[in-house]
Every structure is written in C-alpha cells, then in structure tokens.
N, C-alpha and C. Protein backbone atom coordinates (compact mmCIF):
# COMPACT_ATOMS: atom_id res chain seq x y z
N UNK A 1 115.80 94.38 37.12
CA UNK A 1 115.50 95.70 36.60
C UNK A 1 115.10 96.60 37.76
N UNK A 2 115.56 97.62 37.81
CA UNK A 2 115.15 99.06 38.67
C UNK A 2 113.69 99.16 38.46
N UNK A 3 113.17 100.11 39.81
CA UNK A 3 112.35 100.73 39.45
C UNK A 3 112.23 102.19 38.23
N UNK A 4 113.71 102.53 38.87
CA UNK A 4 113.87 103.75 37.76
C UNK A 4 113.76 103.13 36.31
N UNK A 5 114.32 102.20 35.83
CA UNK A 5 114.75 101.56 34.55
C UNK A 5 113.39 101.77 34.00
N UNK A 6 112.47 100.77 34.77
CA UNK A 6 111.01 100.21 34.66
C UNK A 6 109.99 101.62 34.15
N UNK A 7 110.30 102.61 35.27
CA UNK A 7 109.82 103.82 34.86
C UNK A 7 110.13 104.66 33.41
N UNK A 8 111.56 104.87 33.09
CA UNK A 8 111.90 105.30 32.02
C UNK A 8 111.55 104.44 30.69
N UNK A 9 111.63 103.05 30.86
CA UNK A 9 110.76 102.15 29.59
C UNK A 9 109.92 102.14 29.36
N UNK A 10 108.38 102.60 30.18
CA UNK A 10 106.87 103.05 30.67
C UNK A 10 106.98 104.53 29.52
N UNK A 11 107.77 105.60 29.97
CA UNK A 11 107.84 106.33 29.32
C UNK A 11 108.60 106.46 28.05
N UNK A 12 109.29 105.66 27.87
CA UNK A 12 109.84 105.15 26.42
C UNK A 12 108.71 104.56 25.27
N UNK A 13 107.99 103.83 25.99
CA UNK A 13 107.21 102.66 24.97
C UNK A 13 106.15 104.11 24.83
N UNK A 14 105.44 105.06 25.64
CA UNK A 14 104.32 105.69 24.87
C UNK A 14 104.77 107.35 23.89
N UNK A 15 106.43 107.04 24.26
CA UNK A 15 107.03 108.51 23.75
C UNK A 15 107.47 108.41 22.48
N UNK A 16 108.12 107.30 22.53
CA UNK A 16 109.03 106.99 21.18
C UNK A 16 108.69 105.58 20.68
N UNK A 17 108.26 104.51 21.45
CA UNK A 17 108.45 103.34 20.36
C UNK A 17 107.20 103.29 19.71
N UNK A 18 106.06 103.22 20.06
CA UNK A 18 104.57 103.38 19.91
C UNK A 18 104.50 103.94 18.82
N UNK A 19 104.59 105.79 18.62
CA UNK A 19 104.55 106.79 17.80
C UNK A 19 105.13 106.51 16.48
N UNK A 20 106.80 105.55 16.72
CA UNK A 20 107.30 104.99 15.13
C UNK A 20 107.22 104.14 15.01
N UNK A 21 106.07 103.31 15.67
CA UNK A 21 105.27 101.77 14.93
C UNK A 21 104.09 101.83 14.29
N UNK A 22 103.88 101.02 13.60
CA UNK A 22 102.62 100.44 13.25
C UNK A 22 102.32 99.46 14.00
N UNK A 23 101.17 100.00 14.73
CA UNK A 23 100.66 98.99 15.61
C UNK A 23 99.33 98.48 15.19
N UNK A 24 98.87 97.18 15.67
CA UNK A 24 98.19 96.33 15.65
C UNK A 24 97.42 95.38 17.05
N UNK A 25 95.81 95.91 16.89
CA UNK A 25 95.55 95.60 18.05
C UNK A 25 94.46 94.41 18.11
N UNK A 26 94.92 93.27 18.95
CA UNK A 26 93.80 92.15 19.16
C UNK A 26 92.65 92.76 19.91
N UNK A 27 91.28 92.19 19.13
CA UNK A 27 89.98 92.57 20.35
C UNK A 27 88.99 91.34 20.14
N UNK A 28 89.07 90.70 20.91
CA UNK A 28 87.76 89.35 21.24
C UNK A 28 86.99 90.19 22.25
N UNK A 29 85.45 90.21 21.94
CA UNK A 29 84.36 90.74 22.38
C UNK A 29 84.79 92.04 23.08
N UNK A 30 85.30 92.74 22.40
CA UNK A 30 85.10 94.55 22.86
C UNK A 30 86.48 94.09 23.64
N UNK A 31 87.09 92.96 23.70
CA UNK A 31 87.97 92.94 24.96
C UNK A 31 89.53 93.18 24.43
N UNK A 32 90.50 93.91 24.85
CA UNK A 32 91.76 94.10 23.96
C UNK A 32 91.91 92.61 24.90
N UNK A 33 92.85 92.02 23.56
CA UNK A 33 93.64 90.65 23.87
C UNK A 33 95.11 90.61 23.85
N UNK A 34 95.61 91.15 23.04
CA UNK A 34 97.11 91.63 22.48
C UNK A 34 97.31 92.41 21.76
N UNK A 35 98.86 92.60 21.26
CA UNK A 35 98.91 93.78 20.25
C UNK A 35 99.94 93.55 19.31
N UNK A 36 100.87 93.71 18.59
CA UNK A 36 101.49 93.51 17.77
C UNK A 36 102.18 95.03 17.60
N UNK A 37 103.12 95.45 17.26
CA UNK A 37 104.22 96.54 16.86
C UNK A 37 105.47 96.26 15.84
N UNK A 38 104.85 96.96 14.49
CA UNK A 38 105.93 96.85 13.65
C UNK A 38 107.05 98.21 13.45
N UNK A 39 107.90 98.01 13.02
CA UNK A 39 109.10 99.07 12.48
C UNK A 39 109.90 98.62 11.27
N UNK A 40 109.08 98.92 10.50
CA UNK A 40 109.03 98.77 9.15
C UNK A 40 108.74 97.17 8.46
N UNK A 41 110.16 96.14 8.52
CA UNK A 41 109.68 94.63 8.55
C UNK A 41 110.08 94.05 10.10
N UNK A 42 110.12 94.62 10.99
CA UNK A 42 110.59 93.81 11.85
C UNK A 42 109.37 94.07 12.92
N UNK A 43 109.46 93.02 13.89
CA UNK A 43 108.72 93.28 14.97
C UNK A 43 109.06 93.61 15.62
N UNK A 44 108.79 95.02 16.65
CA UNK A 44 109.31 95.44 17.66
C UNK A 44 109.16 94.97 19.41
N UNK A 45 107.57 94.87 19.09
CA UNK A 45 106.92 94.65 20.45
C UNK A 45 105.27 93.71 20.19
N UNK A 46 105.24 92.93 21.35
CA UNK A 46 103.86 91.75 20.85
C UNK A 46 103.81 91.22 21.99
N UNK A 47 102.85 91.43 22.49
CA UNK A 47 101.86 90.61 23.49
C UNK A 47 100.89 89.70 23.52
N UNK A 48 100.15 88.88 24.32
CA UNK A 48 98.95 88.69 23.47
C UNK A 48 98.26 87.95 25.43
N UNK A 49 97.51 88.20 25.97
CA UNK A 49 96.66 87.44 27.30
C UNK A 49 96.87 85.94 27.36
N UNK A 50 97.94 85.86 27.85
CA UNK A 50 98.35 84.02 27.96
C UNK A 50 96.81 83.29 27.83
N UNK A 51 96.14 83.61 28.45
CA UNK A 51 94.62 82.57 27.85
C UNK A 51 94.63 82.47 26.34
N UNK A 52 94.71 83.50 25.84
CA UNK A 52 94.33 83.51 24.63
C UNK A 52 95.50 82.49 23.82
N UNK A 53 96.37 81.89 24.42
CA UNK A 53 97.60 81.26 24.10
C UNK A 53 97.60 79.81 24.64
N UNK A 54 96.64 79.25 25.19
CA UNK A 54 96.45 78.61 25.96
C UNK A 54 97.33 78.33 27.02
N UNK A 55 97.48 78.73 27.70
CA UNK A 55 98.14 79.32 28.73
C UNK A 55 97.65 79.47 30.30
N UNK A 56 98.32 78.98 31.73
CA UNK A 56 97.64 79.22 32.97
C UNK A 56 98.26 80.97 33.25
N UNK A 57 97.22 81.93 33.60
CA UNK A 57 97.91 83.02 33.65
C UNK A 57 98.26 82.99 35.43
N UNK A 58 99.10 83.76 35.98
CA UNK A 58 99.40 83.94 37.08
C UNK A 58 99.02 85.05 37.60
C-alpha cells in the first residue's frame, strides 16, 4: 500500500465510513480497547488491542 492510498483511507474511514455506521466502542478501565462498525447487518470495520485477545502485541 502507498503512502497516498494509506492517506486517502485515513480520510475515508472519518469522512464516509464512520458517519454511515453504527459504531460500537470497547472501554476496560476508562481505556478504549476496540471498536466494532456496523452497516446495517453487516460488519464493516472491528478492531480490538491484541492483549485483549490474548495475543503478543508487536
């Protein structure tokens, strides 16, 4: 992936995909953990802090 690409998806995800989701946000102790993004039944976008996954993060 480009930097340009990288840039225009940065500004994609807070212009347009964000705005027509329902989003959903993880918080363990005040701390965001992940998030979840729906569009209508489907999932769009989902993260979640590999720890919280048990997971070694890098």
């Amino acid at each position: 992936m480009t930097d340009d690409f990288i840039a225009q998806e940065r500004k994609n995800v807070a212009e347009i995909y964000l705005p027509n989701t329902d989003t959903w946000v993880a918080e363990i102790d005040g701390k965001v953990e992940g998030f979840i993004a729906l569009m209508g039944n489907e999932v769009e976008m989902k993260t979640m802090n590999c720890k919280q996954l048990g997971g070694a993060c890098d």
